[in-house]
C-alpha atoms as a PDB file:
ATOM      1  CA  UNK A   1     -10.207  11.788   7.093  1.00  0.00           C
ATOM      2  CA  UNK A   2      -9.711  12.427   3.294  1.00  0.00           C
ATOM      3  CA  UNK A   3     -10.405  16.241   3.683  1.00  0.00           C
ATOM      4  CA  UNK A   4      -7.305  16.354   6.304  1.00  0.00           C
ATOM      5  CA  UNK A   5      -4.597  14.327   4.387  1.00  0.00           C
ATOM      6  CA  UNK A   6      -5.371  16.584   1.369  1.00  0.00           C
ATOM      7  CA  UNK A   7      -5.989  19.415   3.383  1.00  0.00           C
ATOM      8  CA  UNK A   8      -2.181  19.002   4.475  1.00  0.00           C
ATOM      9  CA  UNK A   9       0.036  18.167   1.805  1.00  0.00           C
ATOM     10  CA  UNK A  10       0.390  20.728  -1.171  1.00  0.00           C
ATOM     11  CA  UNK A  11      -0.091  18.588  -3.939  1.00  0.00           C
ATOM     12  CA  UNK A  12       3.102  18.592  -6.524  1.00  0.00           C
ATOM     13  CA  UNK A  13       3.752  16.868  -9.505  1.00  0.00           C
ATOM     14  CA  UNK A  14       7.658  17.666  -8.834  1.00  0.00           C
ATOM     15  CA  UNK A  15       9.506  14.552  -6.967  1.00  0.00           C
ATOM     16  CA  UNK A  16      11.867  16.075  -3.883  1.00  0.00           C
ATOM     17  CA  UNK A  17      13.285  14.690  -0.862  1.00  0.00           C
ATOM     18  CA  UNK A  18      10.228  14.448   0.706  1.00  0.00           C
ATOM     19  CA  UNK A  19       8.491  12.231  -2.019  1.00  0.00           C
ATOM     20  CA  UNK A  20       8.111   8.789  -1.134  1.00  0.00           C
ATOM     21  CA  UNK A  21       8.921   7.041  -4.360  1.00  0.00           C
ATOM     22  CA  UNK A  22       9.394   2.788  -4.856  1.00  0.00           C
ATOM     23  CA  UNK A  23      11.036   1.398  -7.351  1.00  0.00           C
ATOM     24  CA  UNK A  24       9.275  -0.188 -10.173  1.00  0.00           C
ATOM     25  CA  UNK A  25       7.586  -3.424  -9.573  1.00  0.00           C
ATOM     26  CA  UNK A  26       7.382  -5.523 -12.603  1.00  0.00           C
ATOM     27  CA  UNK A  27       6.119  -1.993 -14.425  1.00  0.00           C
ATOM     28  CA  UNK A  28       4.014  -0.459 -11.930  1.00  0.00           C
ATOM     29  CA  UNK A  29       5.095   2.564  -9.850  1.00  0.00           C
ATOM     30  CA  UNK A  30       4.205   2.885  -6.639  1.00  0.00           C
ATOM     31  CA  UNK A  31       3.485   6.479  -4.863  1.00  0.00           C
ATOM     32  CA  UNK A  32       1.334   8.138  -2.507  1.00  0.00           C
ATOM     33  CA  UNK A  33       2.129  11.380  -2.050  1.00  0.00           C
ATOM     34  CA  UNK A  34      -0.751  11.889   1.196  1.00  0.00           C
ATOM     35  CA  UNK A  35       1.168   9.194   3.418  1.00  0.00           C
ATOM     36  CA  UNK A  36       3.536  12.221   4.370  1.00  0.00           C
ATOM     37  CA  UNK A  37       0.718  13.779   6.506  1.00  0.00           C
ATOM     38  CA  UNK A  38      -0.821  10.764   7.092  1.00  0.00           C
ATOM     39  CA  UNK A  39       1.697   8.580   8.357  1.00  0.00           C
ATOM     40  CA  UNK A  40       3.681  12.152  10.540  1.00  0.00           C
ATOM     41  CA  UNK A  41       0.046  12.023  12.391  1.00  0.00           C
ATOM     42  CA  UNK A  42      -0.387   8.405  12.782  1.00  0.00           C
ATOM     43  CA  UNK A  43       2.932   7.014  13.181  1.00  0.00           C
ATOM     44  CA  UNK A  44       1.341   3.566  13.337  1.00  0.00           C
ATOM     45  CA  UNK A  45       0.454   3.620   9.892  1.00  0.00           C
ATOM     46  CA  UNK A  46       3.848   3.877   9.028  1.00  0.00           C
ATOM     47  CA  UNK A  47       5.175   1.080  11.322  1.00  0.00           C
ATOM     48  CA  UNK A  48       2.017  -1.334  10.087  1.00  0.00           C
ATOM     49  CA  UNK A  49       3.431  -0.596   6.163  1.00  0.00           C
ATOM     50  CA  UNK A  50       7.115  -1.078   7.351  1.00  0.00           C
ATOM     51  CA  UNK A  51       5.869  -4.466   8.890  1.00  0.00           C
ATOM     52  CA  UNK A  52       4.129  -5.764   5.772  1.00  0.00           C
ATOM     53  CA  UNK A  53       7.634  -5.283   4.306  1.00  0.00           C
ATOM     54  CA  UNK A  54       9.038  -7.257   6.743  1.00  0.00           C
ATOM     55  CA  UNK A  55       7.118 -10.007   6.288  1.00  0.00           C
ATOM     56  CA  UNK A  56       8.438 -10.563   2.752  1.00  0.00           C
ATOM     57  CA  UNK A  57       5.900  -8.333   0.372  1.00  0.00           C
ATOM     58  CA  UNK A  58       7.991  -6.971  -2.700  1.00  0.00           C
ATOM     59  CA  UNK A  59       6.263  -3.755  -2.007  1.00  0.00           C
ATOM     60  CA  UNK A  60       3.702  -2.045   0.585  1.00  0.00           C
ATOM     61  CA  UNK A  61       1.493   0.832   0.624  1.00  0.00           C
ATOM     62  CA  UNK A  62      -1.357   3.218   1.933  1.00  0.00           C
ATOM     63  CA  UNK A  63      -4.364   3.138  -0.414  1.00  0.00           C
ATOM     64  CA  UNK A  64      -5.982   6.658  -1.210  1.00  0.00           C
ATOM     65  CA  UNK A  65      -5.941   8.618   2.126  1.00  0.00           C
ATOM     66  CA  UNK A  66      -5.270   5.993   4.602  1.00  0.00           C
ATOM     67  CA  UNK A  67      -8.257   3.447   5.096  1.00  0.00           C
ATOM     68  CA  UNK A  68      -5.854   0.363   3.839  1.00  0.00           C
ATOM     69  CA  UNK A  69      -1.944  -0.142   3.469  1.00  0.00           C
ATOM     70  CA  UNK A  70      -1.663  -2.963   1.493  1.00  0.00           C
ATOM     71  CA  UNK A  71       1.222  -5.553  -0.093  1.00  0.00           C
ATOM     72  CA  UNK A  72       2.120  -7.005  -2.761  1.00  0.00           C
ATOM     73  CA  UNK A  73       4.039 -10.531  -2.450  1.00  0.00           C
ATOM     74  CA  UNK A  74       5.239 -13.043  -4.736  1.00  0.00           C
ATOM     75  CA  UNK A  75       2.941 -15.847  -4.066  1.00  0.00           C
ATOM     76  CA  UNK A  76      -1.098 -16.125  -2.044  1.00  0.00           C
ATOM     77  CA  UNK A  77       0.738 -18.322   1.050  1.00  0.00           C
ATOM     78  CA  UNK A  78       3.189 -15.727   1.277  1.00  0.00           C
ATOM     79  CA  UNK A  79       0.182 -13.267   1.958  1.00  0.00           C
ATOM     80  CA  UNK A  80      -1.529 -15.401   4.021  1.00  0.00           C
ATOM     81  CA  UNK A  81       0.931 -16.126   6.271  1.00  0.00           C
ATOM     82  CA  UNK A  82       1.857 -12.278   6.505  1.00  0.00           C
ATOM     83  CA  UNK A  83      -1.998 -11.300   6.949  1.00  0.00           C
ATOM     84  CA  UNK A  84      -2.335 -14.334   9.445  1.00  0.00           C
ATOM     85  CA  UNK A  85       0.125 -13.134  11.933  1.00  0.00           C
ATOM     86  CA  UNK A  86       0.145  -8.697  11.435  1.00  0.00           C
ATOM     87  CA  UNK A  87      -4.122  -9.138  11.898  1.00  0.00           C
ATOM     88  CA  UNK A  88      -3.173 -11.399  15.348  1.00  0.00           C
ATOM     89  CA  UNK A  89      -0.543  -9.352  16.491  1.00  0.00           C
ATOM     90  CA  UNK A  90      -2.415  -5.519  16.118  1.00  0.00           C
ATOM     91  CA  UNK A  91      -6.074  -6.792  15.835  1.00  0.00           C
ATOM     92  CA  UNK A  92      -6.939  -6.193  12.296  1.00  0.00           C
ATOM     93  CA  UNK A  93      -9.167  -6.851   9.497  1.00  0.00           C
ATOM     94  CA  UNK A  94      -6.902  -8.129   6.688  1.00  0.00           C
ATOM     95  CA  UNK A  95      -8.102  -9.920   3.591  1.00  0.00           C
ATOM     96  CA  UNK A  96      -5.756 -11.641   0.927  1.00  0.00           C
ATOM     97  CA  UNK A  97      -6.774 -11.448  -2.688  1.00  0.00           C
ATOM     98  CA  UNK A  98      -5.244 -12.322  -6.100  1.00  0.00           C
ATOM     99  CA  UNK A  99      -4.492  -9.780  -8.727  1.00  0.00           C
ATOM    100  CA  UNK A 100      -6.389 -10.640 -12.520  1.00  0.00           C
ATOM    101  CA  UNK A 101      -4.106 -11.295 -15.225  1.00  0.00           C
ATOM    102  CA  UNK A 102      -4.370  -9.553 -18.194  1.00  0.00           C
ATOM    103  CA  UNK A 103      -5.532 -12.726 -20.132  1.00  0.00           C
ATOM    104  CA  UNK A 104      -8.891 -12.802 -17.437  1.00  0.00           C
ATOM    105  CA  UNK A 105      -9.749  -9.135 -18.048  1.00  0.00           C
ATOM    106  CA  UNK A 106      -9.964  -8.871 -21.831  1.00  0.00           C
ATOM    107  CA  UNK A 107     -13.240  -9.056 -23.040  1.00  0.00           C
ATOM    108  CA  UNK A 108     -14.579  -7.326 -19.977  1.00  0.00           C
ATOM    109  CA  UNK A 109     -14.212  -4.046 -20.618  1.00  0.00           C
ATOM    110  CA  UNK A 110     -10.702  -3.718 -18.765  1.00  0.00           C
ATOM    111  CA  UNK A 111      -7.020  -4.143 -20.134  1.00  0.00           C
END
């Protein structure tokens, strides 16, 4: 639940050896600081994330307090193929979508 992950992590804004920190991607940073709880109680979270690495995303993970880990790859069949055989193998729900350039945002309301 969201009330445990926070409830177990002390919030910091100071980066240690226990922060999980990727690299940038294309200028985005990726960090969650609650898949420390998250992922020490469910281990499978963490071994689902590791996997979408494995199958070729640039980057992976958890979204808010653990109800998605997600990836980022180079190209949609890349996805596909990844979401194709990780929902098969562990009997997911996984859905591939494209990211909006910044030329289809502007002029609604986003940038």
């Amino acid at each position: 639940s969201t009330a445990w992950a926070y409830n177990n992590f002390p919030l910091t804004t100071v980066e240690n050896e226990n922060t999980i920190i990727y690299p940038y991607l294309e200028g985005i940073r990726l960090v969650n600081h609650l898949e420390i709880p998250v992922f020490h109680r469910y281990p499978l979270l963490r071994k689902l994330k590791e996997e979408v690495l494995e199958y070729g995303a640039m980057a992976a993970l958890m979204s808010g307090s653990g109800a998605t880990i997600f990836g980022i790859y180079r190209d949609i069949e890349a996805a596909r193929s990844a979401g194709e055989t990780l929902g098969a193998k562990h009997n997911l729900n996984v859905f591939t979508a494209r990211m909006l350039s910044d030329s289809r945002c502007q002029g609604k309301g986003r940038s």
